[in-house]
C-alpha atoms as a PDB file:
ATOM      1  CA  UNK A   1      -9.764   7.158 -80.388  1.00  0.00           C
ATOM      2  CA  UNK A   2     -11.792   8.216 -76.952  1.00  0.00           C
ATOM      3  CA  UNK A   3     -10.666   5.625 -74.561  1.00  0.00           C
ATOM      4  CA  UNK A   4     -14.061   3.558 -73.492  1.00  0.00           C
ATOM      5  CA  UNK A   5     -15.124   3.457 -77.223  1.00  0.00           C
ATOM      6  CA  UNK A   6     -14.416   0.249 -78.545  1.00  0.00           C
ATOM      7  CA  UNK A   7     -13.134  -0.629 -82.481  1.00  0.00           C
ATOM      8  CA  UNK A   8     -14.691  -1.623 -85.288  1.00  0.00           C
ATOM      9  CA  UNK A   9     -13.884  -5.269 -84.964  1.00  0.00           C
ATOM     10  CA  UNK A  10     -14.975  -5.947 -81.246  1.00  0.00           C
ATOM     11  CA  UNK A  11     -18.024  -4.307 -81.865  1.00  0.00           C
ATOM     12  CA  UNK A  12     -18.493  -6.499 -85.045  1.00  0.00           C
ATOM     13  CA  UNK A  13     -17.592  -9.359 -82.895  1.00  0.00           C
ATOM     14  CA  UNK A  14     -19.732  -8.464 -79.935  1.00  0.00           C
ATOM     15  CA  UNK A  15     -22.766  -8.157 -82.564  1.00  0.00           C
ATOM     16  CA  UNK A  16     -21.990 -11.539 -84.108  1.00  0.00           C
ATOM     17  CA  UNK A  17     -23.306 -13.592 -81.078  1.00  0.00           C
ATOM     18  CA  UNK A  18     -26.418 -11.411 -80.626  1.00  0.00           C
ATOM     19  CA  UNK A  19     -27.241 -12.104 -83.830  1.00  0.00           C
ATOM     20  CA  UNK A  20     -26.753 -15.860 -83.934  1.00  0.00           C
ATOM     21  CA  UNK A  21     -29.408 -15.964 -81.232  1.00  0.00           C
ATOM     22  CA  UNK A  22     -31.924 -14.005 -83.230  1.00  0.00           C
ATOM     23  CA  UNK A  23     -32.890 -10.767 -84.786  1.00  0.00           C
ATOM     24  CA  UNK A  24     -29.948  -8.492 -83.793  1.00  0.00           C
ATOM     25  CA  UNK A  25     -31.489  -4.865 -82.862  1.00  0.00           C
ATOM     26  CA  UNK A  26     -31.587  -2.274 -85.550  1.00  0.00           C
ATOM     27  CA  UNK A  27     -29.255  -0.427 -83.214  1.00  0.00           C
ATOM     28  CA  UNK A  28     -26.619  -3.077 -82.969  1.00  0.00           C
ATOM     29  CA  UNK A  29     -27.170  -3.622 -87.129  1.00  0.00           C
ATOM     30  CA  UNK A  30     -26.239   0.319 -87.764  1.00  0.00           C
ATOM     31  CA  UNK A  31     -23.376   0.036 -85.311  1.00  0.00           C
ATOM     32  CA  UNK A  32     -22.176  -2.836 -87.414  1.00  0.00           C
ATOM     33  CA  UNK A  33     -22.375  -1.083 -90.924  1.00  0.00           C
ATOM     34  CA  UNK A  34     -19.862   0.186 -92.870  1.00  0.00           C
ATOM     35  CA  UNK A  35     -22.013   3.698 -92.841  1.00  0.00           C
ATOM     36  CA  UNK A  36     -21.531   4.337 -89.070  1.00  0.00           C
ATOM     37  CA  UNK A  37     -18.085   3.449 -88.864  1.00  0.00           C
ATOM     38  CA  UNK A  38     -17.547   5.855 -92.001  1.00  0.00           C
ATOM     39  CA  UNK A  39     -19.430   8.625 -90.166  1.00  0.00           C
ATOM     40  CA  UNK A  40     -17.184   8.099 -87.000  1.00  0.00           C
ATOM     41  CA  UNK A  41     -14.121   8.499 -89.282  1.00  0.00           C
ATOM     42  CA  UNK A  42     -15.155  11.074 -91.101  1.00  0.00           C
ATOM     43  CA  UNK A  43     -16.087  12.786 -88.005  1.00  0.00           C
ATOM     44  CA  UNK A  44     -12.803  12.301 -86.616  1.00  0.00           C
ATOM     45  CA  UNK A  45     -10.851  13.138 -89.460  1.00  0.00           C
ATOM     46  CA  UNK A  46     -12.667  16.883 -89.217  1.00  0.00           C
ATOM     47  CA  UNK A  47     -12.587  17.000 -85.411  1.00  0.00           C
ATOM     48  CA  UNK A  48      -9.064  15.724 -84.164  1.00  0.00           C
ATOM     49  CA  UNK A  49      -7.105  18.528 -86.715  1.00  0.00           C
ATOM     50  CA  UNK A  50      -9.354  21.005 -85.941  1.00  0.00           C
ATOM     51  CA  UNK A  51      -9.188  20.616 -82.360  1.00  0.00           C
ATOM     52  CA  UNK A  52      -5.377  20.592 -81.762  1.00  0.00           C
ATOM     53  CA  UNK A  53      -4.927  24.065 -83.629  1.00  0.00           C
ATOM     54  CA  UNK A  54      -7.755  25.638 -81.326  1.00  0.00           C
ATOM     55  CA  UNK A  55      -5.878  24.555 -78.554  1.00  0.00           C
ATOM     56  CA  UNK A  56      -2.862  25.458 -80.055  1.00  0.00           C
ATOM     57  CA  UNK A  57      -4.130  28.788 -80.722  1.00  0.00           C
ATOM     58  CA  UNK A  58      -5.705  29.424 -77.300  1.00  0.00           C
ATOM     59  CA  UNK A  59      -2.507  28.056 -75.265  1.00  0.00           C
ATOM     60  CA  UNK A  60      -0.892  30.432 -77.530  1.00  0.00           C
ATOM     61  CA  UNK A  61      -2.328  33.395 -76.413  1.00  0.00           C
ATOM     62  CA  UNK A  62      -2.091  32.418 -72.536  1.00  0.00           C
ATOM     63  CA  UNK A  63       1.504  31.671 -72.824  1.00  0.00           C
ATOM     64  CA  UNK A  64       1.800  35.150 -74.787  1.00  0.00           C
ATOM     65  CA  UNK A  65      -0.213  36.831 -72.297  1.00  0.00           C
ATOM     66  CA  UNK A  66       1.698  34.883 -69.640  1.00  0.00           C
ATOM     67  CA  UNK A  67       5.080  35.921 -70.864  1.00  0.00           C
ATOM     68  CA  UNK A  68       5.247  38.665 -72.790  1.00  0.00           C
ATOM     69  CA  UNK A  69       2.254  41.422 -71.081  1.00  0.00           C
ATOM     70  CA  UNK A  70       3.946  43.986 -72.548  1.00  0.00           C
ATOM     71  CA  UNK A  71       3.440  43.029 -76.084  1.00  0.00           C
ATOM     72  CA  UNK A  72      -0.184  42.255 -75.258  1.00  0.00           C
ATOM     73  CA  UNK A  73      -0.609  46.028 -73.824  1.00  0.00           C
ATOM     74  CA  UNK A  74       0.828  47.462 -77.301  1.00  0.00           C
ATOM     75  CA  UNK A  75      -1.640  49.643 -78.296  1.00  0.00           C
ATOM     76  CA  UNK A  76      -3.607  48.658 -81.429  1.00  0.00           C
ATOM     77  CA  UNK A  77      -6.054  51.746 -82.191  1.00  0.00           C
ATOM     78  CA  UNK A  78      -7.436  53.938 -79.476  1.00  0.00           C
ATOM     79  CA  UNK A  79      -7.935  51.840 -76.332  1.00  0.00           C
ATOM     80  CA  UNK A  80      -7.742  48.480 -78.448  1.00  0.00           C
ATOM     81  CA  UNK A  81      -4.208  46.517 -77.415  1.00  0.00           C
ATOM     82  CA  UNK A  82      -3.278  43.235 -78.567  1.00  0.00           C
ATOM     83  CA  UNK A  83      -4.700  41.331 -76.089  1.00  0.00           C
ATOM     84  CA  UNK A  84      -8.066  42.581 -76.413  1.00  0.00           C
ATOM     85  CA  UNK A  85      -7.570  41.953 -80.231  1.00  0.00           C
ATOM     86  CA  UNK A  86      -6.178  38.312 -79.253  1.00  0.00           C
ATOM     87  CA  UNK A  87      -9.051  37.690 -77.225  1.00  0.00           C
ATOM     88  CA  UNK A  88     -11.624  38.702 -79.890  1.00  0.00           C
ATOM     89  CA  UNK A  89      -9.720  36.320 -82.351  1.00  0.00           C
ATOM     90  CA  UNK A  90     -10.735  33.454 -79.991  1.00  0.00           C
ATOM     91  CA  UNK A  91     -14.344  33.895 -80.109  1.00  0.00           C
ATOM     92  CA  UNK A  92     -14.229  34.788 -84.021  1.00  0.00           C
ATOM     93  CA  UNK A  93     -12.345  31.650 -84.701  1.00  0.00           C
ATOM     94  CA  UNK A  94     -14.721  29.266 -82.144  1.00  0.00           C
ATOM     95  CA  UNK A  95     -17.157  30.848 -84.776  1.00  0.00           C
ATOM     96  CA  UNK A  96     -15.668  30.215 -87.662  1.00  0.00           C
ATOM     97  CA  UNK A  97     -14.655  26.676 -86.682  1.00  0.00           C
ATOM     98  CA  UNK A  98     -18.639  25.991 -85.967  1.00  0.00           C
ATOM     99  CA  UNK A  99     -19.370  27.350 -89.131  1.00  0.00           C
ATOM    100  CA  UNK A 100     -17.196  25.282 -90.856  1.00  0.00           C
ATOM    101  CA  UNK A 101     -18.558  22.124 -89.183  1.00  0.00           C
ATOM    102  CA  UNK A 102     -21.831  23.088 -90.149  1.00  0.00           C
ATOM    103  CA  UNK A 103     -20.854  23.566 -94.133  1.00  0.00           C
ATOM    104  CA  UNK A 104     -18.949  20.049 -93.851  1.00  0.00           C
ATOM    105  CA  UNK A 105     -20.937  17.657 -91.900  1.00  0.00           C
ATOM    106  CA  UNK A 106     -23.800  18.836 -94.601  1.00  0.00           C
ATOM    107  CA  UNK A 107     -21.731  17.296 -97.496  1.00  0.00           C
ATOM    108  CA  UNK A 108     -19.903  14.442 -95.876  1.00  0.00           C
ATOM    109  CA  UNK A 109     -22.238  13.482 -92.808  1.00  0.00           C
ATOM    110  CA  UNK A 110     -25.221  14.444 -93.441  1.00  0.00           C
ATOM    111  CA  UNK A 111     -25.732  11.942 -95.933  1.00  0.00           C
ATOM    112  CA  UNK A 112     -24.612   9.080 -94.588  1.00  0.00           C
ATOM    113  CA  UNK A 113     -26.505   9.903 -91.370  1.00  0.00           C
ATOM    114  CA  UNK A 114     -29.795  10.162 -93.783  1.00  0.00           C
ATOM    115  CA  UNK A 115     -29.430   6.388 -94.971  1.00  0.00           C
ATOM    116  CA  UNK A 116     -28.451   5.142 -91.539  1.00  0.00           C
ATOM    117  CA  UNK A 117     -31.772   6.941 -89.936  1.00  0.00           C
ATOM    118  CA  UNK A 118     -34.262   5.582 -92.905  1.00  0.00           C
ATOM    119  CA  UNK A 119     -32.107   2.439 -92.532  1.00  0.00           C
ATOM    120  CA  UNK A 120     -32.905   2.005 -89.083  1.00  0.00           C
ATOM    121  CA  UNK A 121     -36.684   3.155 -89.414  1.00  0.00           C
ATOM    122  CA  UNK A 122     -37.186   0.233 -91.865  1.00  0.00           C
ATOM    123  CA  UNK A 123     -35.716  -1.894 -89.213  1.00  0.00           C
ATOM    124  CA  UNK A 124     -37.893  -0.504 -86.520  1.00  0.00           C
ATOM    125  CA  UNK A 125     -41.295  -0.701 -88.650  1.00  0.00           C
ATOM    126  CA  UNK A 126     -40.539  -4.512 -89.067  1.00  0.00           C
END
């Protein structure tokens, strides 16, 4: 968890007393919903994994490139070494990982997001 977001609980807390004193803000109703804290996990579940192995993968190929230059001059086809092949991976896979985003949050955000936006437009219209 990002270090200035707070948890579920003292944002449930910190929304209790605003809404003993009235109408507590659509905003600060969403925040408090099971939906958005199931979006944030959700989110996280997809985003912490998938984050660690592109790092893993790029500090990979420095410490490759770093250390062993030779193997990353081995000659592939033509002009095309291992490194240039290495580097092309990286940008494939940033691809890849952004269309695989896209394909999930559709099924397991998108949804959730939906009810939370026509949720809070109800609130709004009020």
């Amino acid at each position: 968890m990002a270090l200035f977001q707070p948890s579920r609980s003292s944002a449930i807390s910190a929304a209790a007393p605003q809404a003993g004193r009235g109408k507590a803000s659509g905003y600060e109703a969403i925040r408090a919903s099971r939906d958005f804290w199931t979006i944030r996990r959700r989110f996280g579940s997809f985003v912490r994994p998938v984050c660690t192995l592109f790092i893993v993968w790029y500090f990979l190929f420095v410490i490759i490139a770093v250390f062993a230059p030779g193997f990353m001059r081995v000659r592939v086809s033509g002009d095309v070494n291992v490194g240039l092949c290495f580097g092309l991976l990286e940008f494939a896979s940033t691809f890849a990982i952004a269309a695989a985003y896209r394909h999930w949050a559709r099924r397991r955000l998108d949804p959730l997001a939906d009810r939370l936006r026509h949720r809070l437009e109800g609130h709004r219209g009020q």
